[in-house]
N, C-alpha and C. Protein backbone atom coordinates (compact mmCIF):
# COMPACT_ATOMS: atom_id res chain seq x y z
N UNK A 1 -6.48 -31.45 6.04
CA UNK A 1 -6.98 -30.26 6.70
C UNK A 1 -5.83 -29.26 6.86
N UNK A 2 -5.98 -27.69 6.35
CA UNK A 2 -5.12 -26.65 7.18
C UNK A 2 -4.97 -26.42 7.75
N UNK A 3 -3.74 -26.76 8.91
CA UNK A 3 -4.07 -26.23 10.08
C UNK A 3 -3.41 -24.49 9.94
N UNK A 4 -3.30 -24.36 9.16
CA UNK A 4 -2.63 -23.15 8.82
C UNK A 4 -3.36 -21.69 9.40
N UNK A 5 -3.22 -20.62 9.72
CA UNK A 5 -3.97 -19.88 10.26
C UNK A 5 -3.94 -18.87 9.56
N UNK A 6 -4.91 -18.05 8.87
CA UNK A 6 -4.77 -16.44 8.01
C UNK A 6 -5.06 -15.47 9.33
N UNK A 7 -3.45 -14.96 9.46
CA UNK A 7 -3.90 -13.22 10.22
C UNK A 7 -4.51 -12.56 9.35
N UNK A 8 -5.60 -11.57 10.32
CA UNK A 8 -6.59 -10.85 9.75
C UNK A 8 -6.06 -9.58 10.86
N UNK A 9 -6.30 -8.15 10.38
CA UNK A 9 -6.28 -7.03 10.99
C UNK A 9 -6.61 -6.20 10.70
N UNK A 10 -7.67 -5.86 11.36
CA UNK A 10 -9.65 -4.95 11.19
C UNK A 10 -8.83 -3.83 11.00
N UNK A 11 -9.53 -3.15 9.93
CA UNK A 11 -9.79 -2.06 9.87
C UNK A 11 -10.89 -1.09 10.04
N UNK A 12 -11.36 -0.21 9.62
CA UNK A 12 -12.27 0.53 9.91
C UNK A 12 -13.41 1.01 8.92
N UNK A 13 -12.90 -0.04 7.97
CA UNK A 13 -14.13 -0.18 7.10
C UNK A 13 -14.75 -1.48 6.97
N UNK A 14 -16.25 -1.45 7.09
CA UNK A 14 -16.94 -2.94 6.78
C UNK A 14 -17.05 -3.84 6.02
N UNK A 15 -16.80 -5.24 6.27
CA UNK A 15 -16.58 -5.95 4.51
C UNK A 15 -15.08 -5.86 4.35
N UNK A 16 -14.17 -5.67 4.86
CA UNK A 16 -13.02 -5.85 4.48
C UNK A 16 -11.74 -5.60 5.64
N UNK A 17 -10.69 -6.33 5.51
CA UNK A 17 -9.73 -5.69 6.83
C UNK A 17 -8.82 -4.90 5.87
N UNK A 18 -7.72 -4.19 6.89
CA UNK A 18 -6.74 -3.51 5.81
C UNK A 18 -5.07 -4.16 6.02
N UNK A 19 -5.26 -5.25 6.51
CA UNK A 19 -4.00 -6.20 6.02
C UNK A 19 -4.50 -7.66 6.29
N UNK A 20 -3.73 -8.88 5.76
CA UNK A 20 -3.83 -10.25 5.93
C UNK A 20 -2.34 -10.85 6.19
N UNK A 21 -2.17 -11.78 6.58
CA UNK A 21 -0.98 -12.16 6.30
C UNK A 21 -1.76 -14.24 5.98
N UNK A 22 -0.94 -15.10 5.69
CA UNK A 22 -0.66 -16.24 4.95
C UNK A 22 0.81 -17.03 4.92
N UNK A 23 0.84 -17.73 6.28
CA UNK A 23 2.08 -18.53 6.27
C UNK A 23 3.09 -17.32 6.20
N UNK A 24 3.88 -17.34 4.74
CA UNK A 24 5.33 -15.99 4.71
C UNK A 24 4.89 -15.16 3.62
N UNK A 25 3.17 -14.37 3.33
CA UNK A 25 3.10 -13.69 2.71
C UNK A 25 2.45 -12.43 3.62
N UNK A 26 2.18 -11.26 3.21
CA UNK A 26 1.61 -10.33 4.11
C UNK A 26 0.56 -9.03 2.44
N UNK A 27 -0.36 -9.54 2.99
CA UNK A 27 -1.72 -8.38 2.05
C UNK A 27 -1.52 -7.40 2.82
N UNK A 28 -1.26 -6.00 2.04
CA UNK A 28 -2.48 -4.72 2.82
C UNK A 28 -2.41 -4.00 2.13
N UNK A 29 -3.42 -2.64 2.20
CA UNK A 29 -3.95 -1.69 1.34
C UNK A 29 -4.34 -0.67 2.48
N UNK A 30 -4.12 0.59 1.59
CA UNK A 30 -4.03 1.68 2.21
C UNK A 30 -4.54 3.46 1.35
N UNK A 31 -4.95 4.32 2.16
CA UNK A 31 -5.27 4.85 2.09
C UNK A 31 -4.83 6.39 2.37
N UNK A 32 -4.86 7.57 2.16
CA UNK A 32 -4.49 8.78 3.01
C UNK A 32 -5.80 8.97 4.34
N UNK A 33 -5.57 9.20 5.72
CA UNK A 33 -5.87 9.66 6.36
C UNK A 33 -6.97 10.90 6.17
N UNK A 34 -6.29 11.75 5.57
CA UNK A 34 -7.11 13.16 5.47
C UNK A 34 -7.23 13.09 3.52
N UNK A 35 -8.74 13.42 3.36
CA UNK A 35 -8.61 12.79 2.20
C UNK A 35 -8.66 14.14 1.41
N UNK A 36 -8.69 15.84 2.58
CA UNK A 36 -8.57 16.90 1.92
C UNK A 36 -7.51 17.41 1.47
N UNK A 37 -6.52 16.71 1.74
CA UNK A 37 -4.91 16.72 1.19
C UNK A 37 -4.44 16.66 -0.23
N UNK A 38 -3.86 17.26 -0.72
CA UNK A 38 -3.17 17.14 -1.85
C UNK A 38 -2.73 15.95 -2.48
N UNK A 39 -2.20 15.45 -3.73
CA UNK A 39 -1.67 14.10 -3.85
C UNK A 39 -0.39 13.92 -3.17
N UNK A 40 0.41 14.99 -2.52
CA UNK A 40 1.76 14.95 -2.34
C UNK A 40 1.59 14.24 -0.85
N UNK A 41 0.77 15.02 -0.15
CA UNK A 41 0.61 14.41 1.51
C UNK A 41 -0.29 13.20 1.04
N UNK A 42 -1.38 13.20 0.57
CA UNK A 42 -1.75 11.57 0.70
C UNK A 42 -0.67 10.37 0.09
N UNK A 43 -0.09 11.08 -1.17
CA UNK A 43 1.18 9.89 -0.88
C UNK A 43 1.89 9.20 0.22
N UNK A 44 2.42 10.76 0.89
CA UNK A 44 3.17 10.10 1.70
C UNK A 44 2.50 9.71 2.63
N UNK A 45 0.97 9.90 3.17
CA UNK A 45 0.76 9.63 4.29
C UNK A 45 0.37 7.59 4.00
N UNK A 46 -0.21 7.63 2.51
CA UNK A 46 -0.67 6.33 2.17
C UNK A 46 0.22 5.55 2.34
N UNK A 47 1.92 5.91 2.03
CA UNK A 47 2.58 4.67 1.97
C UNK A 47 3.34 4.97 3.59
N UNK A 48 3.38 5.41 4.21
CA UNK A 48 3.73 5.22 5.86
C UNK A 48 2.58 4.34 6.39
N UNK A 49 1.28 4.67 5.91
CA UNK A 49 0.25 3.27 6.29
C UNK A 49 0.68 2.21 5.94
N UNK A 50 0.88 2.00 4.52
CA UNK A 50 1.48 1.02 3.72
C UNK A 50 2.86 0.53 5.14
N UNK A 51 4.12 1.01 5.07
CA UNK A 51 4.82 -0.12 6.10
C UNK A 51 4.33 0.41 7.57
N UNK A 52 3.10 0.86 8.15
CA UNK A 52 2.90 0.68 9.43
C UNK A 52 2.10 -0.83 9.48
N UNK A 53 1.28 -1.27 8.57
CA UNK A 53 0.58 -2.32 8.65
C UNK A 53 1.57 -3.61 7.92
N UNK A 54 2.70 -3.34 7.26
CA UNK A 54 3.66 -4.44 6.85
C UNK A 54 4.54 -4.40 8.11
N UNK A 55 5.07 -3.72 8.94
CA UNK A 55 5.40 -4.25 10.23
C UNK A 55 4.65 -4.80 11.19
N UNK A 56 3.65 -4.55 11.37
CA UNK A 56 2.37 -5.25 12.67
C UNK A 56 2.61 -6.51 12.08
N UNK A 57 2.59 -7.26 10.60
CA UNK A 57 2.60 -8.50 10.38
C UNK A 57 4.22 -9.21 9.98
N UNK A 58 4.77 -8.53 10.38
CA UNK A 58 6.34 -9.18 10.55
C UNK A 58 7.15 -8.45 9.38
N UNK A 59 6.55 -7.72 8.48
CA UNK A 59 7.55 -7.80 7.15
C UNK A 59 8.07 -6.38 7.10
N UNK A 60 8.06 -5.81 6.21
CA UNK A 60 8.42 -4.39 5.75
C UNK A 60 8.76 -4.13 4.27
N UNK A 61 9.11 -2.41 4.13
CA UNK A 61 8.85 -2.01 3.01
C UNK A 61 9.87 -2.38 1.60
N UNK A 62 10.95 -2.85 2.37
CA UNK A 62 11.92 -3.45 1.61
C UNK A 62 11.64 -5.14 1.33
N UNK A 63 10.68 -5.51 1.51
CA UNK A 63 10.01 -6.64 1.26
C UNK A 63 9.10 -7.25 0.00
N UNK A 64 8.57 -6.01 -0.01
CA UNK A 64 7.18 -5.87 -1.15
C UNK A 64 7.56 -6.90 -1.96
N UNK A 65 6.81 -7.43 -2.62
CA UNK A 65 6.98 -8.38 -3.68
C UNK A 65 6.29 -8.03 -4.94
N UNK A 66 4.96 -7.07 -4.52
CA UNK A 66 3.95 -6.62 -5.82
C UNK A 66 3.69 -5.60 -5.00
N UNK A 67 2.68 -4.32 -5.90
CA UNK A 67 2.51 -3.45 -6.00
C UNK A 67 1.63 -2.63 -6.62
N UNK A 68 0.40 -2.37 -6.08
CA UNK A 68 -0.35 -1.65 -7.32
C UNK A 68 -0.98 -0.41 -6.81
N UNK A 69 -0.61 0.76 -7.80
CA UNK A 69 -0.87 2.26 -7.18
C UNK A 69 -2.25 2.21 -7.72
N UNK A 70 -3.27 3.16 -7.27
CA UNK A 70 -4.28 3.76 -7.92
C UNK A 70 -4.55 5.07 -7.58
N UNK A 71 -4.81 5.48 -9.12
CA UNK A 71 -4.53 7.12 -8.42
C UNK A 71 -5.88 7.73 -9.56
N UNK A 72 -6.75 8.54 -8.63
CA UNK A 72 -7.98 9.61 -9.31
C UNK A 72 -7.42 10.47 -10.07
N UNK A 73 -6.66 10.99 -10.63
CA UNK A 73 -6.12 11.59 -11.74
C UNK A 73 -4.69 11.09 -12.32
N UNK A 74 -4.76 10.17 -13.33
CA UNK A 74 -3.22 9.43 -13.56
C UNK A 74 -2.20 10.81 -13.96
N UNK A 75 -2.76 11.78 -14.26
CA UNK A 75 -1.73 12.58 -14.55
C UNK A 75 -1.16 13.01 -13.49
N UNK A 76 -1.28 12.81 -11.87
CA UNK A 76 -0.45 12.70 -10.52
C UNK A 76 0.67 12.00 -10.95
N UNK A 77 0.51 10.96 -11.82
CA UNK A 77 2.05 9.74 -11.68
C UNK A 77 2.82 10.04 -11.37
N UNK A 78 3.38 11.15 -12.12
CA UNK A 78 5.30 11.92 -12.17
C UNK A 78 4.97 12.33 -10.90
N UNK A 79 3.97 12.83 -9.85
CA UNK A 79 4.33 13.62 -8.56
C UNK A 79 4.62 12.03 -7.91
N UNK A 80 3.44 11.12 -7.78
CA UNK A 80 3.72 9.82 -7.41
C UNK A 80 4.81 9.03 -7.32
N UNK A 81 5.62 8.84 -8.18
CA UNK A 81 6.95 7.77 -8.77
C UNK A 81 7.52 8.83 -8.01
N UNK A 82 7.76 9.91 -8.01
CA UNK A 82 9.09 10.73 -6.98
C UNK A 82 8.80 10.31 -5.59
N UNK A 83 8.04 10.43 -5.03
CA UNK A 83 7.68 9.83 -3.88
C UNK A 83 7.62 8.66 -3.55
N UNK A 84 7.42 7.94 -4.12
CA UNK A 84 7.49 6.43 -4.58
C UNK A 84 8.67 6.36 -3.90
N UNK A 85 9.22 6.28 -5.15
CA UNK A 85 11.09 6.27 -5.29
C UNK A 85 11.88 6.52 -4.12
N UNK A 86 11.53 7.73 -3.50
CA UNK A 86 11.99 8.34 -2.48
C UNK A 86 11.78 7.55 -0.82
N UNK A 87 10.88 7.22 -0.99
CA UNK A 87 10.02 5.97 0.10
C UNK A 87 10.92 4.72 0.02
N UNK A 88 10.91 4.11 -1.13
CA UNK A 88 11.96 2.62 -1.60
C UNK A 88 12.95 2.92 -1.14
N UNK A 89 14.00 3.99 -1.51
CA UNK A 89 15.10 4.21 -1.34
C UNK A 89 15.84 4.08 -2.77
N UNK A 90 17.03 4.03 -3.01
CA UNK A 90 17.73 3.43 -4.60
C UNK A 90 18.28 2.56 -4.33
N UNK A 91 17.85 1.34 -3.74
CA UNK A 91 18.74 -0.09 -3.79
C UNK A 91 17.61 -0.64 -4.73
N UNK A 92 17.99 -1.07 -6.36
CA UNK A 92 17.12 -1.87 -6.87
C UNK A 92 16.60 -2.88 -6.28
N UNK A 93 17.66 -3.58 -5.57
CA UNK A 93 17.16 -5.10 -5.05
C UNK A 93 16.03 -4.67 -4.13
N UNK A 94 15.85 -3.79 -3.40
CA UNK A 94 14.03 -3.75 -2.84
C UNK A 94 13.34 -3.27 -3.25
N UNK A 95 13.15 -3.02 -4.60
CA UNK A 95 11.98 -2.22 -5.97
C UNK A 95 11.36 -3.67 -6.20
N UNK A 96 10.14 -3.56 -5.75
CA UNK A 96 8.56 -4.84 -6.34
C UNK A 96 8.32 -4.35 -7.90
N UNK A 97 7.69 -5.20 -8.26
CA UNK A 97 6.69 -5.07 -9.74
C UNK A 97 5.62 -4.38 -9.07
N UNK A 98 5.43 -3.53 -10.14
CA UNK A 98 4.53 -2.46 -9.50
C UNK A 98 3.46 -2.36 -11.20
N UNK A 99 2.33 -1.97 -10.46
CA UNK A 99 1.31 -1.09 -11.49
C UNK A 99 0.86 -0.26 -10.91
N UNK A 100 0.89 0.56 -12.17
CA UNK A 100 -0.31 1.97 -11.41
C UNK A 100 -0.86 2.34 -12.68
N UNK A 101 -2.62 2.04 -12.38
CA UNK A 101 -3.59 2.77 -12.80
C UNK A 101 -4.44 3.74 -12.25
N UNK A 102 -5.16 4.39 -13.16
CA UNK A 102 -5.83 5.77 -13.17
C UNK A 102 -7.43 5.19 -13.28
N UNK A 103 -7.87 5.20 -11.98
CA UNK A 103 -9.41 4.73 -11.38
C UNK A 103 -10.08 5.78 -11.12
N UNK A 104 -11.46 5.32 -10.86
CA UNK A 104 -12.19 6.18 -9.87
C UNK A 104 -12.41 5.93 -8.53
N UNK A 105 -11.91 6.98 -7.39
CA UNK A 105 -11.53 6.27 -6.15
C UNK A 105 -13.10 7.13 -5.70
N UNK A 106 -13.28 6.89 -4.39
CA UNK A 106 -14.35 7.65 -3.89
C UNK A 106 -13.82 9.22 -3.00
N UNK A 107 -15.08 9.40 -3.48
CA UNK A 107 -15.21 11.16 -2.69
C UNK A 107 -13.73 11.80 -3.31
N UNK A 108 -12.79 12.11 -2.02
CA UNK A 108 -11.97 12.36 -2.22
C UNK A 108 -10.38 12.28 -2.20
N UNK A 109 -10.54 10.75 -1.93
CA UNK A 109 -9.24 10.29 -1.81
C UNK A 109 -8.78 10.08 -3.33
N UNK A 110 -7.45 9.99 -3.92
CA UNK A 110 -6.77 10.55 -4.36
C UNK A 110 -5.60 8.85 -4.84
N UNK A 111 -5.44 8.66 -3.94
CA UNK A 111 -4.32 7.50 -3.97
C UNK A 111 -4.78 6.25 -3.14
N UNK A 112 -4.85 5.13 -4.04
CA UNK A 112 -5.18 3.74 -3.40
C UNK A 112 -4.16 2.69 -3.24
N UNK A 113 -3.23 2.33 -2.05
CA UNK A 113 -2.15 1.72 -2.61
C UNK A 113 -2.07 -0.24 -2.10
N UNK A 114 -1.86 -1.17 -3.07
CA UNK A 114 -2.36 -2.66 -1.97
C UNK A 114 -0.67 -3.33 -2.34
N UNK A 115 -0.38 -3.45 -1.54
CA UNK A 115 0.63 -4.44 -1.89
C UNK A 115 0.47 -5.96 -1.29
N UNK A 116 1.29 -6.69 -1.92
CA UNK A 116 2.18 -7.96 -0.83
C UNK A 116 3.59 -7.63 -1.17
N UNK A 117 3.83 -8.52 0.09
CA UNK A 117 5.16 -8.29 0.63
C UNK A 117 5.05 -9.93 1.11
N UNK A 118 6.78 -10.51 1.47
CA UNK A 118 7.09 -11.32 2.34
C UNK A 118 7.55 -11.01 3.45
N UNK A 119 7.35 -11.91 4.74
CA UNK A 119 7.51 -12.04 6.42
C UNK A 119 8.84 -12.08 6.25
């Protein structure tokens, strides 16, 4: 038997939370706030969600282990990866494996971002 316990932390959509954690791993996914924003502010606002919900579960952004962008027009990327980049910092050693594909997100959000990370 597991006695192991999965943190869960509700979000505000049904059918799903917007982080998990697992022993020393940590799930979450994120979104922009205001979804009438440009790609430049939902970047940044998506990945400040991104480490507000990797700290509530112990870890942070220099943690990430994986990475996957999704973005409603891939031709955003080049605005994306600068921001990206800029968010990481330039110490390779905390750059995750990352993907980013070009989806269809709803309405009007813009940028979908899920990582894991370790505690």
């Amino acid at each position: 038997m597991d006695t192991k316990k999965i943190e869960r932390v509700r979000g505000s959509y049904n059918g799903r939370n917007r982080s998990s954690a697992y022993q020393d791993l940590v799930f979450t996914v994120a979104t922009a706030e205001s979804t009438e924003a440009c790609i430049e502010i939902q970047t940044i606002t998506t990945l400040e969600k991104i480490e507000r919900n990797l700290i509530e579960l112990g870890s942070n952004k220099n943690k990430i282990i994986s990475a996957q962008v999704y973005l409603a027009n891939i031709s955003d990327k080049a605005v994306m990866d600068k921001l990206w980049c800029e968010w990481l910092g330039s110490n390779p050693e905390h750059w995750p494996q990352r993907a980013c594909l070009g989806v269809n997100l709803e309405g009007s959000i813009l940028i979908e971002v899920s990582v894991t990370a370790v505690r």
